[in-house]
Protein backbone atom coordinates (compact mmCIF):
# COMPACT_ATOMS: atom_id res chain seq x y z
CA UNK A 1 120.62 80.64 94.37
CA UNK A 2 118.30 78.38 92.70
CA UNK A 3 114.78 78.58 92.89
CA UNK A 4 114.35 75.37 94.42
CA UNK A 5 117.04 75.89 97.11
CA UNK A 6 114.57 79.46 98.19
CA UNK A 7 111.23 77.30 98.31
CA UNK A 8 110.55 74.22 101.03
CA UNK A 9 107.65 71.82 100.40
CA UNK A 10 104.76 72.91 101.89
CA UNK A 11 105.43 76.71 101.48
CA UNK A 12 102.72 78.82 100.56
CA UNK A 13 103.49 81.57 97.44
CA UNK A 14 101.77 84.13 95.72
CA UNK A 15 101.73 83.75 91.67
CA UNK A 16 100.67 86.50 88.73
CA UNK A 17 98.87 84.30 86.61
CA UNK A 18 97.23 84.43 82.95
CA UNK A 19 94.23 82.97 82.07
CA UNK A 20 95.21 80.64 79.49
CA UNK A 21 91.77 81.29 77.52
CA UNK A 22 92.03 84.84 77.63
CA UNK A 23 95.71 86.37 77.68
CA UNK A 24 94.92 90.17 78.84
CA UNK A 25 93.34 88.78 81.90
CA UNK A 26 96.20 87.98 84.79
CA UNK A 27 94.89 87.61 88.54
CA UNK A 28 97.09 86.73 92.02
CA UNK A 29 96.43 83.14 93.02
CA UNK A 30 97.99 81.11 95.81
CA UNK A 31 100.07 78.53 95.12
CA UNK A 32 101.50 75.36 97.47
CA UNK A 33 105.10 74.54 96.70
CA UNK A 34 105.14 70.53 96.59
CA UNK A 35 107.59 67.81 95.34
CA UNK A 36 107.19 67.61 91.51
CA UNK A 37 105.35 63.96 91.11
CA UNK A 38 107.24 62.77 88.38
CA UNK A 39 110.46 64.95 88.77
CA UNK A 40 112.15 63.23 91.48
CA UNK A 41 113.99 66.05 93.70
CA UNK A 42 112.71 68.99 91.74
CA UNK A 43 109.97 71.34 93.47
CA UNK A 44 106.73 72.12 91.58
CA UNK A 45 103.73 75.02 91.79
CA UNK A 46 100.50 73.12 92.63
CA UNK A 47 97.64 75.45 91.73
CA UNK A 48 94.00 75.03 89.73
CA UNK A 49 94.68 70.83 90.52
CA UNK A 50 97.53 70.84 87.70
CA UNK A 51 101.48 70.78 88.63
CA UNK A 52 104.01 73.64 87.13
CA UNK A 53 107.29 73.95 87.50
CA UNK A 54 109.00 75.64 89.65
CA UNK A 55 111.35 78.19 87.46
CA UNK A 56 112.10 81.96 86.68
CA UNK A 57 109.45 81.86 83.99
CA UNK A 58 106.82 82.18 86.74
CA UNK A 59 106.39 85.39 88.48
CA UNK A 60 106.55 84.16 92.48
CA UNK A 61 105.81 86.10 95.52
CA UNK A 62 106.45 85.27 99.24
CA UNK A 63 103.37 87.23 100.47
CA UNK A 64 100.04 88.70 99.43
CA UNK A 65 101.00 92.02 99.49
CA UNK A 66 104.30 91.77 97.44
CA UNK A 67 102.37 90.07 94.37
CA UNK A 68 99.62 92.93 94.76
CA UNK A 69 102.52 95.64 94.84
CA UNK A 70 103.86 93.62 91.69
CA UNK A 71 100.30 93.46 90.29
CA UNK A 72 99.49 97.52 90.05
CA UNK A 73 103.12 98.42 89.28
CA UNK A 74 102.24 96.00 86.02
CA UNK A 75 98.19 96.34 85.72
CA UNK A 76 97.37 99.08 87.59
CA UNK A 77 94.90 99.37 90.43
CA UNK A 78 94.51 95.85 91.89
CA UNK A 79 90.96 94.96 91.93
CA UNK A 80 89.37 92.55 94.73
CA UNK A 81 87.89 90.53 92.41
CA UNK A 82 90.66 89.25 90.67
CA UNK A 83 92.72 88.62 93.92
CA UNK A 84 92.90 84.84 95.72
CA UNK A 85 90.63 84.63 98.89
């Protein structure tokens, strides 16, 4: 199953994401699963105002607690601080 056959528009998702200025720093941030603007049919990420797409290269998670599980497996002890509201 393709990625965009799991995700709807309008779902809500749970992304491990790097901090493009500083590479060792990767946080949990929420994510809204929209149609791609200039991708007709294809899904996108919206997050931090900026469109990504939607692919395996992106490390997406259903719920909170799944990307924190995913988090300290692969950085250790989640901290609060670097976690979406």
């Amino acid at each position: 199953m393709e990625l965009n056959e799991e995700y709807q528009p309008g779902n809500i998702v749970y992304v491990m994401y790097r901090n493009p200025h500083t590479q060792d720093v990767a946080q949990i941030q929420q994510a809204a699963v929209v149609e791609h603007p200039e991708e007709e049919g294809e899904l996108a990420l919206f997050l931090y105002d900026t469109y990504y797409p939607l692919n395996d290269q992106v490390a997406i998670f259903s719920s909170e607690a799944e990307a924190n599980e995913a988090y300290e497996f692969y950085f250790g002890d989640a901290d609060q601080e670097n976690l979406y509201g």
